[in-house]
Protein backbone atom coordinates (compact mmCIF):
# COMPACT_ATOMS: atom_id res chain seq x y z
CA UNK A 1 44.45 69.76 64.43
CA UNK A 2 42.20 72.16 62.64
CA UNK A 3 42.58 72.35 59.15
CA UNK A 4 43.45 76.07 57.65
CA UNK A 5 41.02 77.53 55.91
CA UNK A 6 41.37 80.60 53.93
CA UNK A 7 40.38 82.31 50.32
CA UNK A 8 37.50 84.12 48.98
CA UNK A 9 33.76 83.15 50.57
CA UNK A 10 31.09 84.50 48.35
CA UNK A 11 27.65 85.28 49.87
CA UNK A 12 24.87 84.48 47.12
CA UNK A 13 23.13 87.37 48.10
CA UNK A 14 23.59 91.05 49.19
CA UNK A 15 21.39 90.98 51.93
CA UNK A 16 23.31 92.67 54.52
CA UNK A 17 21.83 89.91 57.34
CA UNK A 18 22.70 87.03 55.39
CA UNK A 19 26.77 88.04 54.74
CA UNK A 20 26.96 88.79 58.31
CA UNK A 21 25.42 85.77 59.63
CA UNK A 22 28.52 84.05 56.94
CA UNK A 23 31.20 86.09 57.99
CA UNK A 24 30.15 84.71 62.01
CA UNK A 25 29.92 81.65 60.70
CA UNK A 26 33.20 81.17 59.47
CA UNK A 27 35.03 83.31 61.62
CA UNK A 28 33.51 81.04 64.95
CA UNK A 29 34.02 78.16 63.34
CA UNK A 30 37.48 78.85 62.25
CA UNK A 31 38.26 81.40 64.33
CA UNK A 32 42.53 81.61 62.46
CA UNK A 33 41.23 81.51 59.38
CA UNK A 34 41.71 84.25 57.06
CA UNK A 35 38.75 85.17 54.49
CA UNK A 36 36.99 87.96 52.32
CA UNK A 37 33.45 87.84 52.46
CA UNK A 38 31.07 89.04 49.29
CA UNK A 39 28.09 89.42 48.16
CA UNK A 40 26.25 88.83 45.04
CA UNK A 41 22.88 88.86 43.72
CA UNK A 42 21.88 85.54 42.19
CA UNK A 43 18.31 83.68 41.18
CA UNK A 44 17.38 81.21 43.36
CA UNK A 45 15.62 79.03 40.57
CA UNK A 46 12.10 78.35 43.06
CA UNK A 47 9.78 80.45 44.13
CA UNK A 48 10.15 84.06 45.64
CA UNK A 49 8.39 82.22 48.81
CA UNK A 50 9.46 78.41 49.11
CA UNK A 51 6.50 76.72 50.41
CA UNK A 52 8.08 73.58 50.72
CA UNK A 53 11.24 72.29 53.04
CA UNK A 54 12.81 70.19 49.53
CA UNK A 55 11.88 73.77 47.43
CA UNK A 56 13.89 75.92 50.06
CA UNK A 57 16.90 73.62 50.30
CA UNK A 58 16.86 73.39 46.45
CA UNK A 59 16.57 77.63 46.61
CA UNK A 60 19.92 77.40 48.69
CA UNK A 61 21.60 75.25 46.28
CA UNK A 62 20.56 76.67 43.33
CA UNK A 63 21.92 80.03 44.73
CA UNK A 64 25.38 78.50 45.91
CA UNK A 65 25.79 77.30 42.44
CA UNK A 66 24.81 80.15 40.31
CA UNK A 67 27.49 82.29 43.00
CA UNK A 68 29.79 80.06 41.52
CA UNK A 69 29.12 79.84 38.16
CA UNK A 70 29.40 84.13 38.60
CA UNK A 71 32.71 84.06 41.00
CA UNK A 72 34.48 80.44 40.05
CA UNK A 73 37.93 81.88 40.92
CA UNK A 74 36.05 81.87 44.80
CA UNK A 75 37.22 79.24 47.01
CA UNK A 76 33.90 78.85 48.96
CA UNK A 77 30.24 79.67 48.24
CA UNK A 78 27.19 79.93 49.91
CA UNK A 79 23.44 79.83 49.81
CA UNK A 80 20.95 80.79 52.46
CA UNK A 81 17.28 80.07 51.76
CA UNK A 82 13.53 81.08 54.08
CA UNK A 83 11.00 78.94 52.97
CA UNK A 84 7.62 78.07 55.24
CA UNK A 85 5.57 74.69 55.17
CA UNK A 86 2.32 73.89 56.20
CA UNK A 87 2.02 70.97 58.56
CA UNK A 88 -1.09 69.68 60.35
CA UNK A 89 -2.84 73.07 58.79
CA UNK A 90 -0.02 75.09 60.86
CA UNK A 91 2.52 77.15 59.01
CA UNK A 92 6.40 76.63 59.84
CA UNK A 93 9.25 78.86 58.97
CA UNK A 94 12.67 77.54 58.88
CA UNK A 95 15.73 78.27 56.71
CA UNK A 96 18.15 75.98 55.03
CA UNK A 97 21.95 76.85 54.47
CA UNK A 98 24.58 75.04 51.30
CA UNK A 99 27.89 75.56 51.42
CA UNK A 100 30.41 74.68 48.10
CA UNK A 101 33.75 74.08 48.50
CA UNK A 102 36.67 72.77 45.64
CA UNK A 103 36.29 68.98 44.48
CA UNK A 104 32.74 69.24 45.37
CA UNK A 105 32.41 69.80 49.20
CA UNK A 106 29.29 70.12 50.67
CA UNK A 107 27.76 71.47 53.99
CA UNK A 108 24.21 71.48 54.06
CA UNK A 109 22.16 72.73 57.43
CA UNK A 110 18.62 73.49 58.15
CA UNK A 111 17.92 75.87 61.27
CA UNK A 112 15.54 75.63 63.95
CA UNK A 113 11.72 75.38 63.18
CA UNK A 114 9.06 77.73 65.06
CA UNK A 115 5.30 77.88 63.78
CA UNK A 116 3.59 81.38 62.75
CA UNK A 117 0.90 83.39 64.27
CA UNK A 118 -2.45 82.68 61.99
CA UNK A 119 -1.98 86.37 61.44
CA UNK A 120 0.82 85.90 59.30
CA UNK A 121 -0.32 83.01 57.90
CA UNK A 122 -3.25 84.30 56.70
CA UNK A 123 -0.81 86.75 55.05
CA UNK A 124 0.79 84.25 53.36
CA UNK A 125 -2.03 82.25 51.94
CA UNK A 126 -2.99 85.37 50.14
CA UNK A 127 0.18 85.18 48.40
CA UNK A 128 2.61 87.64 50.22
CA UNK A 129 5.98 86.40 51.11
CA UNK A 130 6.92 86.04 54.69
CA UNK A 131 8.93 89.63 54.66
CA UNK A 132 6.15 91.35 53.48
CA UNK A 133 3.66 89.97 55.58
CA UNK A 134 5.78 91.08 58.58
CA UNK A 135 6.35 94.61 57.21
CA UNK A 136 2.30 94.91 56.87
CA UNK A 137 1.35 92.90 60.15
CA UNK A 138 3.77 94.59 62.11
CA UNK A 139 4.21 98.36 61.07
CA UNK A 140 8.04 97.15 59.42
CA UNK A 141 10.16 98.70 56.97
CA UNK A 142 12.64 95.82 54.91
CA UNK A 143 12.18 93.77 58.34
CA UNK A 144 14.11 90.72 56.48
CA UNK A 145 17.05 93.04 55.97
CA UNK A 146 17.07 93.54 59.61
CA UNK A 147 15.76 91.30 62.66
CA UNK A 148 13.53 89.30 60.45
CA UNK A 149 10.48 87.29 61.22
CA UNK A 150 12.16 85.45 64.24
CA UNK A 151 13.62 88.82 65.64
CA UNK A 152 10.00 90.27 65.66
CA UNK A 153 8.49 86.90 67.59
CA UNK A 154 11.01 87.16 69.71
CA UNK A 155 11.74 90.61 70.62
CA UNK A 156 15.64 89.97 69.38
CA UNK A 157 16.81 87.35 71.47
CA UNK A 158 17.11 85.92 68.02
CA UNK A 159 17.69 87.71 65.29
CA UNK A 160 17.59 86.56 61.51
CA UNK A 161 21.23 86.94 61.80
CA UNK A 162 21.80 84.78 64.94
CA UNK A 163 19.64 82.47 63.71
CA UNK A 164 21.12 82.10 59.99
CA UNK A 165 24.65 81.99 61.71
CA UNK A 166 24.18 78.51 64.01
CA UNK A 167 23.17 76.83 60.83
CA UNK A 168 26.31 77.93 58.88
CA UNK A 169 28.05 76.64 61.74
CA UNK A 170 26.93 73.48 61.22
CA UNK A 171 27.05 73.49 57.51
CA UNK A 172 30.35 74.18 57.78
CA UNK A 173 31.09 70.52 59.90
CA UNK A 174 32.28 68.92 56.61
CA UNK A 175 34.97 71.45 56.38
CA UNK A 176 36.01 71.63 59.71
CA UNK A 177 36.04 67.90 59.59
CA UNK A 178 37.93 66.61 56.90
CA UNK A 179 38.76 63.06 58.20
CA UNK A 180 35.55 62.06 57.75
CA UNK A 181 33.54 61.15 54.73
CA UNK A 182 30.50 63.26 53.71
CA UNK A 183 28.35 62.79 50.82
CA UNK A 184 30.05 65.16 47.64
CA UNK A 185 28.14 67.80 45.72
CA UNK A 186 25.81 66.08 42.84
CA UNK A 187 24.26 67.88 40.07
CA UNK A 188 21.67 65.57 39.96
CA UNK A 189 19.63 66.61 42.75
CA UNK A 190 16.21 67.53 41.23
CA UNK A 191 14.49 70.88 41.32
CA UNK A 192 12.37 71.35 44.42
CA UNK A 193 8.64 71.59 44.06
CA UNK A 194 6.17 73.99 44.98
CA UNK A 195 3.32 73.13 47.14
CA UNK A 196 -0.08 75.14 47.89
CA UNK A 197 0.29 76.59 51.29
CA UNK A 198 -3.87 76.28 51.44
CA UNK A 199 -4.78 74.47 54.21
């Protein structure tokens, strides 16, 4: 039996993509649960383009908790972080997903990986972020407000939404499944670290 899950879910951002991608999160993955979804605009404590996979899931956490810190009388809260990293001189783009709950829940969840065009990447290495690149490279207007990187690739058989969502899904596995034991929240995870995308 499902446990029920209701109360406030606050979206550490107002990015109308990344609420949405929440509120299907939650709402497939407890589909009788009963929520109110918000947004808020909160620092993410790393840089405006993570260049690292430990600096963008740090981003994500950083944002959960600062959502919290604004809205503690919230029941949930949750961070969704892009970041890019540069592996084997190739540029990856990925997101990661943090979910807090009361006594110190967690639900972490990275989504799928896809590599850049060298278009983009060149982009980035001059030190635009991944949004702006695509508005530039492609002719966009706010793109990550709207399909996003991966919606462009793929002509929006994923969106940025669709793809945000399946990893809230699965950040949310701790909550769904509360007869198991998953590592608690720990403020003594360390601050990610920037990395030179040069390669």
């Amino acid at each position: 039996m499902l446990p029920q899950m209701e109360g406030d879910v606050i979206v550490a951002s107002k990015n109308p993509v990344k609420i949405g991608a929440t509120k299907d999160g939650f709402t497939r993955m407890f589909p009788d649960g009963n929520f109110a979804f918000k947004g808020c605009s909160v620092g993410s404590g790393v840089s405006d383009q993570p260049l690292t996979d430990q600096e963008t899931l740090q981003g994500a956490l950083n944002r959960a908790r600062n959502a919290q810190e604004l809205e503690p009388a919230a029941t949930y809260w949750i961070g969704l972080e892009g970041g890019v990293q540069t592996v084997d001189n190739e540029v990856q783009a990925f997101a990661w997903i943090v979910v807090l709950g009361r006594d110190n829940k967690i639900g972490r969840a990275r989504t799928s990986t896809f590599f850049l065009p060298q278009e983009t990447t060149k982009l980035l290495r001059s030190g635009l972020e991944l949004g702006d690149a695509d508005n530039l490279l492609y002719s966009k207007t706010n793109s990550k407000h709207q399909t996003g990187t991966v919606g462009i690739l793929t002509g929006d058989l994923i969106t940025r939404q669709s793809y945000y969502t399946e990893a809230v899904i699965l950040a949310l596995i701790p909550f769904k499944n509360t007869q198991l034991t998953f590592r608690p929240d720990s403020s003594e995870e360390g601050a990610g670290q920037s990395a030179d995308i040069k390669g």
